[in-house]
Protein backbone atom coordinates (compact mmCIF):
# COMPACT_ATOMS: atom_id res chain seq x y z
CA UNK A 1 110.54 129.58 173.05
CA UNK A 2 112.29 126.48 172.57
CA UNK A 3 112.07 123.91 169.50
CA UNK A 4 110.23 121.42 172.63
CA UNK A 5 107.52 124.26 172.91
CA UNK A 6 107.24 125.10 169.15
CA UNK A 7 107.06 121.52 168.82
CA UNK A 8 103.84 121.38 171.70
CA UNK A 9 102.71 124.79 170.17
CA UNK A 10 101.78 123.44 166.63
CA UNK A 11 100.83 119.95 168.13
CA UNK A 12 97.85 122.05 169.87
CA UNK A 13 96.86 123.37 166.76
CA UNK A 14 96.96 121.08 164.56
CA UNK A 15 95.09 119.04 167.04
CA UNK A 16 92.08 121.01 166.26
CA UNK A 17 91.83 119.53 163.00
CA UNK A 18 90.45 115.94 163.07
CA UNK A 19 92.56 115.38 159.96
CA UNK A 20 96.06 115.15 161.87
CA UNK A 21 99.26 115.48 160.12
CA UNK A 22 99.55 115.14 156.52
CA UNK A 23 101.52 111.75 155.71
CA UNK A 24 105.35 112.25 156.12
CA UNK A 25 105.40 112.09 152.20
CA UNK A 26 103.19 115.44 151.60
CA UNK A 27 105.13 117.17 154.54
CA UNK A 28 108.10 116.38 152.51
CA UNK A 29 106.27 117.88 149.66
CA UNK A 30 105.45 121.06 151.28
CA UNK A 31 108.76 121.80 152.79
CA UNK A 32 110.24 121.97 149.29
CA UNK A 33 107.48 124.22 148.38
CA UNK A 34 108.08 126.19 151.33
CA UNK A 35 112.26 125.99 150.62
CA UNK A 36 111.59 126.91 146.81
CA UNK A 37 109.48 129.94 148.35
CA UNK A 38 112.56 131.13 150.36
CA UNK A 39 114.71 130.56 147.98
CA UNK A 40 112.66 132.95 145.71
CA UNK A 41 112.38 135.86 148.22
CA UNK A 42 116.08 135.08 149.00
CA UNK A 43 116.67 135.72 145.24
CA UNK A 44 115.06 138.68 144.94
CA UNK A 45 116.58 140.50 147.60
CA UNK A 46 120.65 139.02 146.74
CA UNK A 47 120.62 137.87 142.99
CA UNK A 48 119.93 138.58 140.29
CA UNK A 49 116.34 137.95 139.96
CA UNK A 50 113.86 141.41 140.46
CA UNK A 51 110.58 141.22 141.69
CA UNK A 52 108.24 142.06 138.61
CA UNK A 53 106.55 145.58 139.45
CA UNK A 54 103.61 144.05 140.68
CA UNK A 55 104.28 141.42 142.83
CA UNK A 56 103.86 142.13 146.84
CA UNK A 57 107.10 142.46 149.11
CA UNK A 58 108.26 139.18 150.62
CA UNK A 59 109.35 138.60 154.17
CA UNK A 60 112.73 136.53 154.49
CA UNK A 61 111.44 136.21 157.97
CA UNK A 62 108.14 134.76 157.77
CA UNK A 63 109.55 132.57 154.57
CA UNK A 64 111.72 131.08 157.32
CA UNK A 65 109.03 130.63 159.92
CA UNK A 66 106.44 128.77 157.25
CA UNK A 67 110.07 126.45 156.54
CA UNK A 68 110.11 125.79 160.83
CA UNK A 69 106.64 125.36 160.90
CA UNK A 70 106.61 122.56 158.00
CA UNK A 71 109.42 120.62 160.04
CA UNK A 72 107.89 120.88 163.00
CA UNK A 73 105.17 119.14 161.46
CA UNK A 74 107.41 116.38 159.69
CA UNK A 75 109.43 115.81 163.53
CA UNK A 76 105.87 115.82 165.74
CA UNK A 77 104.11 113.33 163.11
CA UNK A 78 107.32 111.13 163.30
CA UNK A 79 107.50 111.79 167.73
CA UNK A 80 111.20 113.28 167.50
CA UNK A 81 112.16 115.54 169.58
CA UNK A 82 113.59 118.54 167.73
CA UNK A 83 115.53 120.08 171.20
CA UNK A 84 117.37 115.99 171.36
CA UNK A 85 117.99 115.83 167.60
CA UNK A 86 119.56 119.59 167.64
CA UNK A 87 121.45 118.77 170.60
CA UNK A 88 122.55 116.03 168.88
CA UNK A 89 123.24 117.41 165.69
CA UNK A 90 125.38 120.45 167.42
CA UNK A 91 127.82 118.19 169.55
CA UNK A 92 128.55 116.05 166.00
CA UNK A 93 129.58 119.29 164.23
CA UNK A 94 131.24 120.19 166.93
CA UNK A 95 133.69 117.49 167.24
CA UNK A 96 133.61 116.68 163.38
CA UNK A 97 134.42 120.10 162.31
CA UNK A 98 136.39 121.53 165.56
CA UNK A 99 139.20 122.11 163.22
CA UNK A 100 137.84 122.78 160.00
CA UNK A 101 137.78 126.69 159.82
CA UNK A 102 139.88 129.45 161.37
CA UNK A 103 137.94 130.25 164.73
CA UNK A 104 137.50 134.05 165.70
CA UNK A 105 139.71 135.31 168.70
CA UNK A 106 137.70 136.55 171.78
């Protein structure tokens, strides 16, 4: 699936709802609720932070999917294009940081 169908994907459903988007503001909001959330499960699994006995396994996974699905959200309610603005985004580190790190020999 691309980011262009993800993007058309969540624009469906939230299209149910005759509420809409939430205002770029509460997005913003729940993304760092959503980050803090990976960050937690992230924690658990590689620092030093244990889960308490009786709290539920996380998913790393889904943590990241409920992060994708949150800016999905922000980039539909603003009309951006997620596949451009990648695209974008990957030829800029590409030339900016083409010799920044020792590349791996093929």
């Amino acid at each position: 699936m691309s980011l262009r169908d993800a993007q058309q994907t969540v624009d469906r459903w939230i299209g149910q709802y005759k509420e809409g988007y939430f205002s770029p503001l509460t997005n913003l909001a729940r993304l760092t609720e959503e980050v803090g959330e990976l960050a937690r499960e992230i924690n658990h699994r590689f620092g030093e932070k244990t889960k308490r006995t009786d709290e539920a396994e996380g998913s790393v996974a889904m943590e990241l999917a409920d992060v994708l699905f949150v800016v999905i959200c922000l980039a539909n309610s603003q009309g951006i294009d997620l596949d451009e603005a990648f695209a974008a985004m990957m030829r800029k580190v590409t030339s900016r940081d083409a010799d920044r790190w020792t590349r791996k020999e093929r």
